[in-house]
Protein backbone atom coordinates (compact mmCIF):
# COMPACT_ATOMS: atom_id res chain seq x y z
CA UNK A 1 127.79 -186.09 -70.85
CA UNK A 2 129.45 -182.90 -71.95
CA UNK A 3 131.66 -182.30 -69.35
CA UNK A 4 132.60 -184.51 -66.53
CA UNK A 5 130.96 -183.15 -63.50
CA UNK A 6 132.85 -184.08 -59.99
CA UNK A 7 130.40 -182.33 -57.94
CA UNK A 8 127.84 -184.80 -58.90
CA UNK A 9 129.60 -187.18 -58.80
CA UNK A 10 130.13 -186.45 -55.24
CA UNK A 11 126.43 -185.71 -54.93
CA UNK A 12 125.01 -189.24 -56.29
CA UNK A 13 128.10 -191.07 -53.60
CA UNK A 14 126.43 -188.72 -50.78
CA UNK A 15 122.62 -189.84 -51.65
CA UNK A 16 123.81 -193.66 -52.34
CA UNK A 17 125.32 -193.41 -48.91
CA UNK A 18 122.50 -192.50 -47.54
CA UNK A 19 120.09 -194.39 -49.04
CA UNK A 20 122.16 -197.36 -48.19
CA UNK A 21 122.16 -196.29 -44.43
CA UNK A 22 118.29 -195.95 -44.67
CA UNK A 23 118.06 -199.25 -46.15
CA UNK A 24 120.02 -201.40 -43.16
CA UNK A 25 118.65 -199.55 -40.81
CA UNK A 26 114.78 -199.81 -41.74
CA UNK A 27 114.92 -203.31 -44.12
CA UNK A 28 118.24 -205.27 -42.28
CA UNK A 29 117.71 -203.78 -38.20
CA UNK A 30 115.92 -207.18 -37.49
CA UNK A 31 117.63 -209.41 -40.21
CA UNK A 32 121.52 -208.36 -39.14
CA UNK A 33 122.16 -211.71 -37.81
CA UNK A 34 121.56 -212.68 -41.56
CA UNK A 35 124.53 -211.19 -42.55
CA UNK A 36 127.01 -213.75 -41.99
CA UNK A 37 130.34 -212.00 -42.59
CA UNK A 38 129.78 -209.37 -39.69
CA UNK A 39 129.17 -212.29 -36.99
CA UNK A 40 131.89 -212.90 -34.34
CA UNK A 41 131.70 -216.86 -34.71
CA UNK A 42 133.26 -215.43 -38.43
CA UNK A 43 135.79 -213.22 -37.35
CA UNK A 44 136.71 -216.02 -34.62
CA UNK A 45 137.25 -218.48 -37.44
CA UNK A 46 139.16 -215.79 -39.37
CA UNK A 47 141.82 -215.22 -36.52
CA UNK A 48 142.09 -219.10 -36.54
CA UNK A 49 142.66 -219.69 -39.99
CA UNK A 50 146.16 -220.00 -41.75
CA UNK A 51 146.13 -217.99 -44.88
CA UNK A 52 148.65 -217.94 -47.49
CA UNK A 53 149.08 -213.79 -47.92
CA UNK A 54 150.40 -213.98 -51.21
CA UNK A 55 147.74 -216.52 -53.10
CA UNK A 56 145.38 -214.19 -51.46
CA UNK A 57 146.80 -211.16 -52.82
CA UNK A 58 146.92 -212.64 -56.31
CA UNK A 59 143.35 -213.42 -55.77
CA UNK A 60 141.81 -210.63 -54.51
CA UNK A 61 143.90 -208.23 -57.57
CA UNK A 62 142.38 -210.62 -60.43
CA UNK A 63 138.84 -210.59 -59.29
CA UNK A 64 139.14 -206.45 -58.92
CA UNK A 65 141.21 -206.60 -62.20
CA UNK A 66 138.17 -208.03 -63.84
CA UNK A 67 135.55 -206.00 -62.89
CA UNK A 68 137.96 -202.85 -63.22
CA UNK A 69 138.63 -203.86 -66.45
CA UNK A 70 135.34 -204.30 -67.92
CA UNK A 71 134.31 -201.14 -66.62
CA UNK A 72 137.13 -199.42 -68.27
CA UNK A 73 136.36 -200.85 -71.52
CA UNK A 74 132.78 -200.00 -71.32
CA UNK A 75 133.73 -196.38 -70.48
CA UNK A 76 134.78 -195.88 -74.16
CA UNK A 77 131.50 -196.75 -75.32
CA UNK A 78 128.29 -194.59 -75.64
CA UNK A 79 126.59 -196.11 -72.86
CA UNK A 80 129.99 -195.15 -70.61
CA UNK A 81 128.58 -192.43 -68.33
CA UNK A 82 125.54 -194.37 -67.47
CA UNK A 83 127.89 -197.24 -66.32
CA UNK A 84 129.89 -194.26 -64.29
CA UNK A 85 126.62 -193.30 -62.56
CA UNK A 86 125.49 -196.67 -61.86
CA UNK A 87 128.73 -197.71 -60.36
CA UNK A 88 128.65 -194.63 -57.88
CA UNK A 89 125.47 -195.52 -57.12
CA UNK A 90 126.36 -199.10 -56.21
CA UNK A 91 129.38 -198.11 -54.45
CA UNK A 92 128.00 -195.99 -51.95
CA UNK A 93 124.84 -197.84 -51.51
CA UNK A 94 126.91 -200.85 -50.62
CA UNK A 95 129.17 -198.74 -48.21
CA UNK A 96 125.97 -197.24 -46.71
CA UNK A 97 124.96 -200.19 -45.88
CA UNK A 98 128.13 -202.22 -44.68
CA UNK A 99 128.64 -199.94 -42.51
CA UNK A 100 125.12 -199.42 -40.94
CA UNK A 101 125.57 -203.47 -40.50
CA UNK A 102 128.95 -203.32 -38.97
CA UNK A 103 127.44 -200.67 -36.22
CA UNK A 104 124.58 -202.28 -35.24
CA UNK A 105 126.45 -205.39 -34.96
CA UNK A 106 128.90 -203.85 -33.17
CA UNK A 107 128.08 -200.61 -31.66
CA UNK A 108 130.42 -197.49 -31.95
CA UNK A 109 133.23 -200.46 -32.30
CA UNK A 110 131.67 -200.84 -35.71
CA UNK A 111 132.92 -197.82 -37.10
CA UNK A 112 136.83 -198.89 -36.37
CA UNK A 113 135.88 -201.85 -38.01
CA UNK A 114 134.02 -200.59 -41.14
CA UNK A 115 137.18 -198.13 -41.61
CA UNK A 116 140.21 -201.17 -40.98
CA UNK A 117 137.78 -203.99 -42.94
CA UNK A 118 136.47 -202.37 -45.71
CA UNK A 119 136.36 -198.22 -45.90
CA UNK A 120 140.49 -198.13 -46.98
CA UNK A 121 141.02 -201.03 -49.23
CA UNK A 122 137.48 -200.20 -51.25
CA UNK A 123 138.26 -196.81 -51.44
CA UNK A 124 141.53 -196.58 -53.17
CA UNK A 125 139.36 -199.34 -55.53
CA UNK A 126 136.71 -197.11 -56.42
CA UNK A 127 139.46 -194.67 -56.77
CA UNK A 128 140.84 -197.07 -59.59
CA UNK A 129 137.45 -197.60 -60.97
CA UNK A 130 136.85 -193.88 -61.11
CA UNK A 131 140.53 -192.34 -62.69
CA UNK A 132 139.80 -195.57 -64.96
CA UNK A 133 136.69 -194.16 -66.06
CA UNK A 134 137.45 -191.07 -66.19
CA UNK A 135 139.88 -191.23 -68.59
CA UNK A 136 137.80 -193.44 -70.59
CA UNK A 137 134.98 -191.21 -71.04
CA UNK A 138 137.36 -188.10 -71.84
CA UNK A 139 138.90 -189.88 -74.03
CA UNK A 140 135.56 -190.65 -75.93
CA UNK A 141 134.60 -187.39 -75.86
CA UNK A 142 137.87 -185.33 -76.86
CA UNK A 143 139.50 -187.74 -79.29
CA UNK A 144 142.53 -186.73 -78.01
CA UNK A 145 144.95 -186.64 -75.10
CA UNK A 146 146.48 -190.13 -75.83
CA UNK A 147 149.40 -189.23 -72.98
CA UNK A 148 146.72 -187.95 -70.94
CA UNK A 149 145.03 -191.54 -70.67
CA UNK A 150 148.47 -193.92 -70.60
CA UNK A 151 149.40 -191.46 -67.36
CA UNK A 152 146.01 -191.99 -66.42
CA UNK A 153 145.56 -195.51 -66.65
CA UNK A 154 149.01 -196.22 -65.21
CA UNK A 155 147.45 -194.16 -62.21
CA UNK A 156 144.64 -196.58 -61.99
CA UNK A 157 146.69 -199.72 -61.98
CA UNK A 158 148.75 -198.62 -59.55
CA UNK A 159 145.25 -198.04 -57.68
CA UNK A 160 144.04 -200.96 -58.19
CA UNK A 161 147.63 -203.06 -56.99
CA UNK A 162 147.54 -200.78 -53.80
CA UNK A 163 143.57 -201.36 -52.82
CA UNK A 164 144.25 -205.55 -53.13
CA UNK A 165 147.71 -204.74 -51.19
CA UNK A 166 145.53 -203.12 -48.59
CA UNK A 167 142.97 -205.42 -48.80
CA UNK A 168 145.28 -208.20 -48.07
CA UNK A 169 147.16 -206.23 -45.35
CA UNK A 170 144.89 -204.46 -43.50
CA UNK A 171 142.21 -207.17 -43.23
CA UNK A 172 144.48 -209.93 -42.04
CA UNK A 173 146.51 -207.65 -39.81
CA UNK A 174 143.04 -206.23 -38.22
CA UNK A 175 141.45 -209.58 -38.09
CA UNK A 176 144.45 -211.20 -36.27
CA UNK A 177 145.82 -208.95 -34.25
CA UNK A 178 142.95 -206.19 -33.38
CA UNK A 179 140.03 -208.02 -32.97
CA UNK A 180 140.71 -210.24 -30.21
């Protein structure tokens, strides 16, 4: 990778999007029922449920630390931009087809509850992933900019603490209060 390219990087999210819509709508239109978390007997139990906010926060910020991590770490090494690509890919193939689900679950309702549910807290996560990454792999390929990277990985940790912050608010406020 000779220079980090954000336009494709945009292009690759806009395909995986896609293709992820495609997919729910021609392999999971008859199977959405399958999907168990986008089923109102869930969400009912979920309003129901007392959950401790801050256990959950500590949670949900250690299992993104991990996989954040890990993909940091791998964006020093030479197979780093192929890991970049690949978790774009993922990303918006997953969001593609979350939020195909949550519509034709749903309806136009869906869309409200794609954006509350998951659209905010997994962006500013991919937004982690991605300054993480980032300054991993222009790191590897400059050799330099040490101050470049600490400001740069501070940025993604701060990421990373907001998108399980917003994962815990957002989805329990939503869930409890919105919903019904």
């Amino acid at each position: 990778m000779k220079q980090f390219n954000f336009h494709m990087a945009g292009l690759l999210l806009f395909i995986s999007l896609i293709a992820g819509s495609l997919f729910a709508n021609i392999y999971c239109s008859d199977n959405v029922s399958e999907l168990g978390v986008f089923n109102y007997e869930f969400m009912e139990k979920m309003q129901s449920m007392n959950i401790d906010c801050r256990n959950l926060f500590q949670y949900i910020l250690m299992e993104r630390a991990k996989l954040w991590a890990l993909l940091f770490l791998l964006s020093f090494t030479s197979i780093g931009s192929v890991i970049y690509i690949l978790y774009i890919l993922i990303f918006g193939f997953m969001i593609g087809l979350i939020c195909s689900a949550m519509v034709m679950v749903y309806g136009f309702l869906g869309t409200i509850y794609f954006a509350f549910l998951c659209l905010i807290s997994q962006v500013i996560y991919f937004g982690a992933v991605f300054v993480g990454m980032f300054a991993g792999i222009e790191y590897r390929r400059k050799r330099k900019g040490g101050n470049k990277l600490v400001v740069l990985l501070l940025l993604a940790l701060f990421l990373l603490v907001l998108s399980a912050g917003a994962e815990t608010m957002f989805n329990l406020s939503f869930i409890k209060y919105f919903y019904k």
